[in-house]
Protein backbone atom coordinates (compact mmCIF):
# COMPACT_ATOMS: atom_id res chain seq x y z
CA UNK A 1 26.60 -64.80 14.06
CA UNK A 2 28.14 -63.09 11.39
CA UNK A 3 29.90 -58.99 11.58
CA UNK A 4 27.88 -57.10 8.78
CA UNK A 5 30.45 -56.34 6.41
CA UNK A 6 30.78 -52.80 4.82
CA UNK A 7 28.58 -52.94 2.45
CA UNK A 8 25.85 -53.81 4.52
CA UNK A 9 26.58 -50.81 6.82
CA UNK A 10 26.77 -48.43 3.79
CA UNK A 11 23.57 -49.57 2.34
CA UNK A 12 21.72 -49.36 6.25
CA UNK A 13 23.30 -46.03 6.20
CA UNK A 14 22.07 -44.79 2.93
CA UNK A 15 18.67 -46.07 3.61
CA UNK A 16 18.58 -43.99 6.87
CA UNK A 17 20.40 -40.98 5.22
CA UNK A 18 17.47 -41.14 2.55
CA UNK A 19 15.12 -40.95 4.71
CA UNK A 20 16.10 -38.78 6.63
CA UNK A 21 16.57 -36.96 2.99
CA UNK A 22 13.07 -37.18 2.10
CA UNK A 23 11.26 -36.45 6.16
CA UNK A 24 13.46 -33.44 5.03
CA UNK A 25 12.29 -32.25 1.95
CA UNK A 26 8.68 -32.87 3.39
CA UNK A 27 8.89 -30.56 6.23
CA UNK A 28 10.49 -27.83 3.95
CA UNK A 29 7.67 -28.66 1.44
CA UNK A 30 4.93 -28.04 4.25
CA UNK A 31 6.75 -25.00 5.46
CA UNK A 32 7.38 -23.17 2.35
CA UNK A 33 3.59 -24.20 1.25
CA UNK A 34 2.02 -23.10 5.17
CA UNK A 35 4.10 -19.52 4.45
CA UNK A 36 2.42 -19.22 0.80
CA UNK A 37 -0.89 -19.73 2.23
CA UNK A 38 -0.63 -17.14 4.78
CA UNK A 39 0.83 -14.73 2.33
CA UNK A 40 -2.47 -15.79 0.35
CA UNK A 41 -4.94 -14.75 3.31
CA UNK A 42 -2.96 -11.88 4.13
CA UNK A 43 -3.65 -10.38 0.92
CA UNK A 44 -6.64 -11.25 1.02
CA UNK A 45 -7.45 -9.57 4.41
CA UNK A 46 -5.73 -6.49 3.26
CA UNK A 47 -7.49 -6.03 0.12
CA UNK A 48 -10.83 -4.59 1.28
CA UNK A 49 -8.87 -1.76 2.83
CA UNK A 50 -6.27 -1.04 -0.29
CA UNK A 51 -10.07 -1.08 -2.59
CA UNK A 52 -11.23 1.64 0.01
CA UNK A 53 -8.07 3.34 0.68
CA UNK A 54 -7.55 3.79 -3.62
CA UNK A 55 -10.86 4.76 -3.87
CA UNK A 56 -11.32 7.19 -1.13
CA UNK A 57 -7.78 8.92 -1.99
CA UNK A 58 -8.92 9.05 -5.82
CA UNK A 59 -12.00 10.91 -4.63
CA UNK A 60 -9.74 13.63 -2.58
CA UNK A 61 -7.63 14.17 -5.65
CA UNK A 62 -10.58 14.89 -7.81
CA UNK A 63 -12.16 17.23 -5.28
CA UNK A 64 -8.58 18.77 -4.71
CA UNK A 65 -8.32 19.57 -8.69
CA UNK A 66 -11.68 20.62 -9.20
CA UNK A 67 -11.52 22.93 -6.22
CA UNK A 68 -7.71 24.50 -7.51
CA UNK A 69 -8.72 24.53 -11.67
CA UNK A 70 -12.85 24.94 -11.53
CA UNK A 71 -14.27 28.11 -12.47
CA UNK A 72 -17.97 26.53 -12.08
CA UNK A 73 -19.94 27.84 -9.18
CA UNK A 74 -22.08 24.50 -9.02
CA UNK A 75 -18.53 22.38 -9.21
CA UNK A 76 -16.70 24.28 -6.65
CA UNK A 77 -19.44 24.29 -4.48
CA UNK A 78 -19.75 19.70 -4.80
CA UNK A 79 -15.65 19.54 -4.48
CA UNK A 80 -15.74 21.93 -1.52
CA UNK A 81 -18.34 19.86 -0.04
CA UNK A 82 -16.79 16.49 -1.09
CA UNK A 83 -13.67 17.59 0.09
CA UNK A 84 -14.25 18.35 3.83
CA UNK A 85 -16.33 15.59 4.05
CA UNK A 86 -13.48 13.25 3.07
CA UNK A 87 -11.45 15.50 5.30
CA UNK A 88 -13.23 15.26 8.56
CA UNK A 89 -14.88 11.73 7.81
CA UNK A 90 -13.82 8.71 6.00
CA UNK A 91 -10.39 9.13 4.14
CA UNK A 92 -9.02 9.51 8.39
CA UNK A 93 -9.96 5.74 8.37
CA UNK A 94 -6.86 5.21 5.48
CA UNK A 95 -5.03 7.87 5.33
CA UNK A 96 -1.29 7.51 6.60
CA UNK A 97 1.10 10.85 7.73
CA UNK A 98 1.81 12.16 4.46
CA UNK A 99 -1.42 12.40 3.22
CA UNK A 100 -2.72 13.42 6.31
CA UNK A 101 -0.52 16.28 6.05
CA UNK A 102 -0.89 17.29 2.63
CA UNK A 103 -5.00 17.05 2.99
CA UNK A 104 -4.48 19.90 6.48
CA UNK A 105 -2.23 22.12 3.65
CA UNK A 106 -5.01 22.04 1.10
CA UNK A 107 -7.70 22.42 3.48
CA UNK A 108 -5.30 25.86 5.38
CA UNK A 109 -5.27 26.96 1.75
CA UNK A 110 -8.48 26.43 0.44
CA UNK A 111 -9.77 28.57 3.96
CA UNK A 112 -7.37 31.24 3.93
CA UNK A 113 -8.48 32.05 0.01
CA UNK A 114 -5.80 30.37 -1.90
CA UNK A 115 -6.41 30.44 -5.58
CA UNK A 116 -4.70 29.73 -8.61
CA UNK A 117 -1.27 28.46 -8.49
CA UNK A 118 -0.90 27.95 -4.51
CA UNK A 119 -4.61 26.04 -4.44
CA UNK A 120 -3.00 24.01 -7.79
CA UNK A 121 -0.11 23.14 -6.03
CA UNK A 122 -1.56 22.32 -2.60
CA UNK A 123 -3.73 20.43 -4.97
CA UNK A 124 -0.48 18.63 -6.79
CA UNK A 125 0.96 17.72 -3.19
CA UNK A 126 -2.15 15.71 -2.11
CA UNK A 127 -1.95 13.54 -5.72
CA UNK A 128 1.79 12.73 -5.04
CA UNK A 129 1.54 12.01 -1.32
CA UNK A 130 -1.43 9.85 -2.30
CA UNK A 131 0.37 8.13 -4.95
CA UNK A 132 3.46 7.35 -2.23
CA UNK A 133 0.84 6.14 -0.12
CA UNK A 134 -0.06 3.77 -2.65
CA UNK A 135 2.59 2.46 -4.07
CA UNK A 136 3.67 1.86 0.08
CA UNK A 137 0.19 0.20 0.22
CA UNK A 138 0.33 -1.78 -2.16
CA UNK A 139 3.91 -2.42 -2.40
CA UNK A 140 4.52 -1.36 -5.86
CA UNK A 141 8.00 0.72 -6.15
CA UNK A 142 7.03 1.55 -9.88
CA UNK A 143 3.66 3.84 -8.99
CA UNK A 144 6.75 5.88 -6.68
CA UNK A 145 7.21 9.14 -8.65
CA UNK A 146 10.55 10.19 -9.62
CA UNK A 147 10.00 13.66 -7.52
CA UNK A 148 9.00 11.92 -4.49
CA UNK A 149 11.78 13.53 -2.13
CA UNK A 150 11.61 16.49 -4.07
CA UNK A 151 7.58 17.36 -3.66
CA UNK A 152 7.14 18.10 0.16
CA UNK A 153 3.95 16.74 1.99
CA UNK A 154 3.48 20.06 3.89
């Protein structure tokens, strides 16, 4: 029997190099497409609660401005009403620390009397901490403010 020469051992050793190559290039394929999918689902899990979160914090703003710039009996009296609901109810089911915070300001305002420019601007701090929540949320730097250090949440 023969030695194989060198060419025969190169080509053997390309073949297995190749495949070895390719199994390769499969497993990174699978991986990479397994890790999209479950980026996929996650979002998709998540989304009911970002829908509720934006929706319930939307709903806190608007009762937060109509209750600081409102001079409407009728109006004040829904906000107010909308408001503490959201406070003592549902919005505790999103809300994260900042929010949290700034809702207990507005609230400590709104009962000690605030009016005017300290209800407005109890008022202003719920929006922003609500739109940092957000754009955390959702993971989109662009809805971050450029006064987002600058407005405290309490």
């Amino acid at each position: 029997m023969q030695a194989p020469s060198n060419a025969d051992l190169w080509l053997r050793l390309l073949s297995v190099l190749g495949a070895v190559c390719v199994f390769g290039w499969g497993v990174y394929q699978f991986v990479m497409t397994q890790r999209a999918q479950m980026e996929t689902r996650r979002i998709e899990a998540t989304k009911p609660f970002l829908e509720r979160q934006l929706k319930l914090y939307t709903e806190a703003t608007q009762a937060a401005a109509t209750l600081a710039t409102s001079k409407v009996d009728s109006e004040l009296e829904l906000a107010g009403k909308k408001f503490w609901s959201l406070y003592w109810g549902e919005l505790a089911l999103v809300e994260d620390r900042q929010v949290e915070a700034a809702m207990v300001q507005f609230g400590r305002v709104l009962q000690s009397g605030g009016a005017g420019q300290e209800l407005a601007l109890a008022s202003l701090q719920l929006a922003h901490a609500c739109r940092e929540s957000l754009a955390e949320s959702w993971g989109v730097r662009q809805w971050q403010g450029p006064r987002a250090a600058a407005v405290p949440a309490s």
